[in-house]
C-alpha atoms as a PDB file:
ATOM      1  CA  UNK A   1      73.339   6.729  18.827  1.00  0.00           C
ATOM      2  CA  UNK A   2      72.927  10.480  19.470  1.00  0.00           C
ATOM      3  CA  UNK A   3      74.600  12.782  16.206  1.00  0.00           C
ATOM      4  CA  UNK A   4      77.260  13.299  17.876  1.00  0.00           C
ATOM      5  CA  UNK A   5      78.799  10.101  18.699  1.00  0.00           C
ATOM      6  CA  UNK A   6      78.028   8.582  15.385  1.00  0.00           C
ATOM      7  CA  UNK A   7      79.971  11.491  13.779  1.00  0.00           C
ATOM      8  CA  UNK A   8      82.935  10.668  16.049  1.00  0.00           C
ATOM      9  CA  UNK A   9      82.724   6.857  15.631  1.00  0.00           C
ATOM     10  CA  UNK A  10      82.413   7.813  11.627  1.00  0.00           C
ATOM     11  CA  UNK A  11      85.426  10.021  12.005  1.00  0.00           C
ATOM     12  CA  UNK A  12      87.488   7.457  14.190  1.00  0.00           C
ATOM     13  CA  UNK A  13      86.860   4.677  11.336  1.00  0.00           C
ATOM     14  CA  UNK A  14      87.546   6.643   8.574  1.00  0.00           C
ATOM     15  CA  UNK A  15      90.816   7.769  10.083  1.00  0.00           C
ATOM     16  CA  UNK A  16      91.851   4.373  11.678  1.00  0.00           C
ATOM     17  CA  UNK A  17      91.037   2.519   8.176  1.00  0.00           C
ATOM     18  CA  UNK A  18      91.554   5.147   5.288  1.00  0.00           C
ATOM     19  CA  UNK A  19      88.108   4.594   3.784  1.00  0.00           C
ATOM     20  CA  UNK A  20      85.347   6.474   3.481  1.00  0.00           C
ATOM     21  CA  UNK A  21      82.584   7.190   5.780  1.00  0.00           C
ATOM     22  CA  UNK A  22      80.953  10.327   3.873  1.00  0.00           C
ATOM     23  CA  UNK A  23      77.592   8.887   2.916  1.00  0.00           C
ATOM     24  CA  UNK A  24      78.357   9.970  -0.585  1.00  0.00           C
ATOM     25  CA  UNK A  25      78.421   6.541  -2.243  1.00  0.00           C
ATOM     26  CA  UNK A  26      76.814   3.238  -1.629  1.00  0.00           C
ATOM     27  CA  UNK A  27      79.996   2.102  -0.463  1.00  0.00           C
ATOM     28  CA  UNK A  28      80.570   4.155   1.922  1.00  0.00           C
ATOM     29  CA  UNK A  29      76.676   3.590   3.285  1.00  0.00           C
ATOM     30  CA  UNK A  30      76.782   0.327   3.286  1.00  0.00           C
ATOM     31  CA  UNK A  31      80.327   0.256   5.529  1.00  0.00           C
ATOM     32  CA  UNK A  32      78.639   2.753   7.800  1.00  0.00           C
ATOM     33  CA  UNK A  33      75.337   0.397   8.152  1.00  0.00           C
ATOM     34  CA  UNK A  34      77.563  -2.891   8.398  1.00  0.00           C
ATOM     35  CA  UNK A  35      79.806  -1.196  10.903  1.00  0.00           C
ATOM     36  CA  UNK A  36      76.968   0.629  13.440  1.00  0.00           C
ATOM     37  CA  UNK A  37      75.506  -3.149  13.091  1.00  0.00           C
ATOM     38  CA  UNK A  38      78.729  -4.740  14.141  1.00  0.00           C
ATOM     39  CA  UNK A  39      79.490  -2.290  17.258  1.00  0.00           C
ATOM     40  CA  UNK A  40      75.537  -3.214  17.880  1.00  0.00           C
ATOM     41  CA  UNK A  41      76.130  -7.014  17.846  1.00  0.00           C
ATOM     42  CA  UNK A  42      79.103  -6.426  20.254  1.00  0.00           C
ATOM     43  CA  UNK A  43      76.639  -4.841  22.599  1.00  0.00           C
ATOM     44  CA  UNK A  44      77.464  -1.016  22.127  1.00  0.00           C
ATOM     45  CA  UNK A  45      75.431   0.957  24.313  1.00  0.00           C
ATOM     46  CA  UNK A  46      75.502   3.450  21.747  1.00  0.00           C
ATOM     47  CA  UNK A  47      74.353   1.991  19.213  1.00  0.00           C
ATOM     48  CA  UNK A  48      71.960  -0.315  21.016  1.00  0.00           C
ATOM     49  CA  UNK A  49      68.798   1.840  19.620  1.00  0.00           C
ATOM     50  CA  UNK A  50      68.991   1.143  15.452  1.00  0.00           C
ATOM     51  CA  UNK A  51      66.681  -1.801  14.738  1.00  0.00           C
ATOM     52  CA  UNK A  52      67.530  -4.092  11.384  1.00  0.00           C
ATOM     53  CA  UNK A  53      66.182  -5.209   8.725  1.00  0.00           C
ATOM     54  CA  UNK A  54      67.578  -7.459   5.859  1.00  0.00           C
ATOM     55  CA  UNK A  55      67.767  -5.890   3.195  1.00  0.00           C
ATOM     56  CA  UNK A  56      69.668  -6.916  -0.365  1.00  0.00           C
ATOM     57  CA  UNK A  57      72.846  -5.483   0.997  1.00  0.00           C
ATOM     58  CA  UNK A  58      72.377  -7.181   4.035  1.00  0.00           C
ATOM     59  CA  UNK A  59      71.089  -6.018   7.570  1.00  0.00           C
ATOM     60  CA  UNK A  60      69.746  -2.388   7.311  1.00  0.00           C
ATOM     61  CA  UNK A  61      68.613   0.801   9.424  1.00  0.00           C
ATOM     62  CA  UNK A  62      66.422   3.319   8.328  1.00  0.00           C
ATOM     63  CA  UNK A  63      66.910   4.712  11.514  1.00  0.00           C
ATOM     64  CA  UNK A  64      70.570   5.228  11.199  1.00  0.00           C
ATOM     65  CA  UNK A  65      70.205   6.365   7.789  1.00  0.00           C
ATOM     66  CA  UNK A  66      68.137   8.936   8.837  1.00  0.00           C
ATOM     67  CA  UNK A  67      70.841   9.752  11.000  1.00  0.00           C
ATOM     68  CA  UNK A  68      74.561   9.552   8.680  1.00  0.00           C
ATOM     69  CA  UNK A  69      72.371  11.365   6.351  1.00  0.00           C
ATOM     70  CA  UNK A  70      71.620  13.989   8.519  1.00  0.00           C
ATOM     71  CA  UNK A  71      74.788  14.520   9.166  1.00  0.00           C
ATOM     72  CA  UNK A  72      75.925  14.497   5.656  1.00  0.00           C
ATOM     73  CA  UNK A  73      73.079  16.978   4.688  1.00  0.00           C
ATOM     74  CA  UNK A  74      75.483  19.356   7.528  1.00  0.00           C
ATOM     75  CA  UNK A  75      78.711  18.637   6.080  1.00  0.00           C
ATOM     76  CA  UNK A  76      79.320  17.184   9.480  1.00  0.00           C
ATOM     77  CA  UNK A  77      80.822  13.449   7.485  1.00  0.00           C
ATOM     78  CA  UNK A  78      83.637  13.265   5.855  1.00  0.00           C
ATOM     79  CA  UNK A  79      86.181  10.986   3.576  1.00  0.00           C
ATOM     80  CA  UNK A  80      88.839   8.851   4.207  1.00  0.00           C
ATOM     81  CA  UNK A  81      91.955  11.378   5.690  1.00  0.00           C
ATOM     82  CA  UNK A  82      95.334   9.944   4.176  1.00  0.00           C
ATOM     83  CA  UNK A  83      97.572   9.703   6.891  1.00  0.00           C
ATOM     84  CA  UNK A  84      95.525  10.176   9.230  1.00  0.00           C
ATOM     85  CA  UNK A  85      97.335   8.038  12.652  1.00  0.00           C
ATOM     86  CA  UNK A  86      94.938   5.295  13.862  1.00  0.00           C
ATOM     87  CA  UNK A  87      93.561   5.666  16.961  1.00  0.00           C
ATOM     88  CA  UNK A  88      96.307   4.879  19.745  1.00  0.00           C
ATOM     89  CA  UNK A  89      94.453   2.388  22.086  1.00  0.00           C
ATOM     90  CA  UNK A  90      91.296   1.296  20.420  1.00  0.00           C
ATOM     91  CA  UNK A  91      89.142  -0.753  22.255  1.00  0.00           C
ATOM     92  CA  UNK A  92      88.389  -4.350  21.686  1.00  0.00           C
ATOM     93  CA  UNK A  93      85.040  -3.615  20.375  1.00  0.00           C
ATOM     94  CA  UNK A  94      86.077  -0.872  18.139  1.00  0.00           C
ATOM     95  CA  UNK A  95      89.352  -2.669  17.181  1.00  0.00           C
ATOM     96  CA  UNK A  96      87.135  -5.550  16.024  1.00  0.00           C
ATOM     97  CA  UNK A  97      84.907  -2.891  13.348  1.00  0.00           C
ATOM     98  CA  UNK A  98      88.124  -1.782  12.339  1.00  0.00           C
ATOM     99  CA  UNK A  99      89.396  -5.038  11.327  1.00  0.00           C
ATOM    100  CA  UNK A 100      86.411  -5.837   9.465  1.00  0.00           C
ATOM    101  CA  UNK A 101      85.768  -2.783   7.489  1.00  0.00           C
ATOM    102  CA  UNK A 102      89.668  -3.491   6.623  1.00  0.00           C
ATOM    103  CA  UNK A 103      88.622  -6.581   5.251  1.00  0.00           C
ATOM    104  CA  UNK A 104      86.246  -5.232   2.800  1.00  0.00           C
ATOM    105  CA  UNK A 105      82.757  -4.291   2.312  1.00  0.00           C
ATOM    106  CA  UNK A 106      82.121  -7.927   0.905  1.00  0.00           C
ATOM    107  CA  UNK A 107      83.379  -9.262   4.448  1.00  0.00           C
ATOM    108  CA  UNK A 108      81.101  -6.299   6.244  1.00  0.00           C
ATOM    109  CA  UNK A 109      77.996  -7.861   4.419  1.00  0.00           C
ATOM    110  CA  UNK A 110      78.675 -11.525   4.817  1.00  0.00           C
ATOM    111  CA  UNK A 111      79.407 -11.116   8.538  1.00  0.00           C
ATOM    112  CA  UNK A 112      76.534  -8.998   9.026  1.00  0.00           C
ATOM    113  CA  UNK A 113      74.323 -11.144   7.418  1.00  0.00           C
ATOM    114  CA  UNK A 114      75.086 -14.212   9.068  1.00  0.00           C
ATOM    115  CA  UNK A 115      74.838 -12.532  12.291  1.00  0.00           C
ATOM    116  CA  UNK A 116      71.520 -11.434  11.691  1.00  0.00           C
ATOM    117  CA  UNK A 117      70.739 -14.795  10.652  1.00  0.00           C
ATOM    118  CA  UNK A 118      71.885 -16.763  13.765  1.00  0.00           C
ATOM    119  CA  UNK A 119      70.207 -13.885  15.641  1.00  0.00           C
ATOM    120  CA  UNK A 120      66.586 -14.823  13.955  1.00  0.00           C
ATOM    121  CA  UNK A 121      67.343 -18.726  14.045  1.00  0.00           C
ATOM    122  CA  UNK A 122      68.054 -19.410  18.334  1.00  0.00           C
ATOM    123  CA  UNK A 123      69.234 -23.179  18.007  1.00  0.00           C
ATOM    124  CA  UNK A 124      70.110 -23.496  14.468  1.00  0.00           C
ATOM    125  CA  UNK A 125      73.175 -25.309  13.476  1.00  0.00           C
ATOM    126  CA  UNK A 126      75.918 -23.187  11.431  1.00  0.00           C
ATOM    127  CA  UNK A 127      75.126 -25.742   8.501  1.00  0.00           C
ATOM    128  CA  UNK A 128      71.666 -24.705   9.011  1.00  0.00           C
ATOM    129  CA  UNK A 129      72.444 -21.305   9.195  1.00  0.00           C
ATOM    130  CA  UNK A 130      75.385 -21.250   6.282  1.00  0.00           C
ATOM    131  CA  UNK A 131      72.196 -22.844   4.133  1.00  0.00           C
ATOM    132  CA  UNK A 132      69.937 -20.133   5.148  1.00  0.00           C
ATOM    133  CA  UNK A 133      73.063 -17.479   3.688  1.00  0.00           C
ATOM    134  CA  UNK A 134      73.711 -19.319   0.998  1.00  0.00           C
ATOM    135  CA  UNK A 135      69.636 -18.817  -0.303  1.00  0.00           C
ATOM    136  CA  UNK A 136      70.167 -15.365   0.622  1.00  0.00           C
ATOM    137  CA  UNK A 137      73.634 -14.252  -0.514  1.00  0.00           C
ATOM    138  CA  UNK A 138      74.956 -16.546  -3.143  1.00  0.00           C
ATOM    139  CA  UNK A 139      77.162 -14.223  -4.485  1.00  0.00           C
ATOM    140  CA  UNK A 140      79.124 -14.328  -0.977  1.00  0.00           C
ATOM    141  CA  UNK A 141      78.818 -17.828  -0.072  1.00  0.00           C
ATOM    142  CA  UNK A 142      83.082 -18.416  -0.420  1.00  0.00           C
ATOM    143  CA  UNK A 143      83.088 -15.677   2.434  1.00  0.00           C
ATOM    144  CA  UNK A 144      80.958 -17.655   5.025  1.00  0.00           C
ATOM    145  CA  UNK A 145      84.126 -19.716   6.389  1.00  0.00           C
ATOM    146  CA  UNK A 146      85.936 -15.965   7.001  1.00  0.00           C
ATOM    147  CA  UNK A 147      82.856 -14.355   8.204  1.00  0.00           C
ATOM    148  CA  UNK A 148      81.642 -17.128  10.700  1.00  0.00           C
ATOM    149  CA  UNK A 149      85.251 -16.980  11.909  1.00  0.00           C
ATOM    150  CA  UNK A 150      84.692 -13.376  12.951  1.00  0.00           C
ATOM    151  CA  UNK A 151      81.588 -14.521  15.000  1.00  0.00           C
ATOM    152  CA  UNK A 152      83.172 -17.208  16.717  1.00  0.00           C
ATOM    153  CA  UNK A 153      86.248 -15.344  17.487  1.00  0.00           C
ATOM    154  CA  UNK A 154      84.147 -11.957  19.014  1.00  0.00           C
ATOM    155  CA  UNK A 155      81.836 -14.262  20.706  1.00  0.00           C
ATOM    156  CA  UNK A 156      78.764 -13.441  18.324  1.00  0.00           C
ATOM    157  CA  UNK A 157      78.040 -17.103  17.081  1.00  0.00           C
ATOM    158  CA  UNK A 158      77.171 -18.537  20.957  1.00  0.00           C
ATOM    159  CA  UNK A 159      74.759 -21.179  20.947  1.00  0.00           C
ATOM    160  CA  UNK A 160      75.651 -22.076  17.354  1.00  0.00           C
ATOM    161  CA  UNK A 161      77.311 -25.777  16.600  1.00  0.00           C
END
C-alpha cells in the first residue's frame, strides 16, 4: 500500500470509528494490522502487497509496520477525531473494516485469525478449523461463533463446511 493511501485509509478509520489509528499504543497497532489484513482478505488492491505471519496477536506484517511506523516517525498518523462525520458512502469493503474495528480489537484478532487459518487449511471443516483457533487463541475461543459469522457473511469462509 504506497504511504499515502495507508495514511488516508488510517485517517478514514479513525474518523469513521472514533478510535485510534496513531501507532502510539499496541492497541492502536494491532487495529491497524487487523484492519490492512481485513481490506487484504477482501481483495484490496491496495493492500494486496503485505504478507502475514501469525503472530501472538494474531496475523502480522512487518512490512506494514515498517510502513504505519514510518508514518508515525513523520507525524503523518493521528488519533481518533471526536466528531469527526463518517465517511458519507463507504464502500462495501471499507464499510465491512469499519464494522469490525467497531466491534473491538478482540473481534479484529479472532476474525483475523481464523481467516488466516482457513487460508493455510484449503478443505478443512470449520470444526476443524475452530479446533485449530481454539489451540491457538484460547483466550478468544467464545468469539469464534461472531468472528466466523463475519467470514461467512463477506464471503471469506468459501470452501469451508
Amino acid at each position: 500500500m504506497a504511504r499515502e493511501e495507508l495514511k488516508r485509509v488510517l485517517h478514514l478509520l479513525a474518523g469513521a470509528t472514533l478510535r485510534d489509528f496513531d501507532a502510539e499504543t499496541i492497541g492502536s497497532r494491532l487495529r491497524i494490522q487487523k484492519a490492512v489484513y481485513i481490506f487484504k482478505a477482501l481483495g484490496s488492491p491496495n493492500a494486496a502487497d503485505y504478507r502475514y505471519n501469525l503472530y501472538i496477536r494474531g496475523p502480522y506484517s512487518p512490512a506494514l509496520a515498517k510502513d504505519y511506523y514510518s508514518l508515525k516517525g513523520e507525524g503523518e498518523l493521528r488519533g481518533a477525531v471526536p466528531g469527526a462525520p463518517p465517511p458519507t458512502k463507504a464502500s462495501p469493503r471499507t464499510q465491512a473494516v469499519i464494522d469490525a474495528v467497531k466491534r473491538g480489537n478482540d473481534f479484529l484478532e479472532a476474525v483475523t485469525t481464523a481467516h488466516w487459518i482457513a487460508e493455510r487449511n484449503p478443505g478443512a471443516t470449520q470444526m476443524q478449523i475452530r479446533e485449530t483457533f481454539k489451540s491457538k487463541k484460547p483466550h478468544l475461543d467464545s468469539r469464534f461463533d461472531e468472528a466466523w459469522a463475519f467470514l461467512v457473511q463477506h464471503r471469506l469462509a468459501n470452501g469451508h463446511t
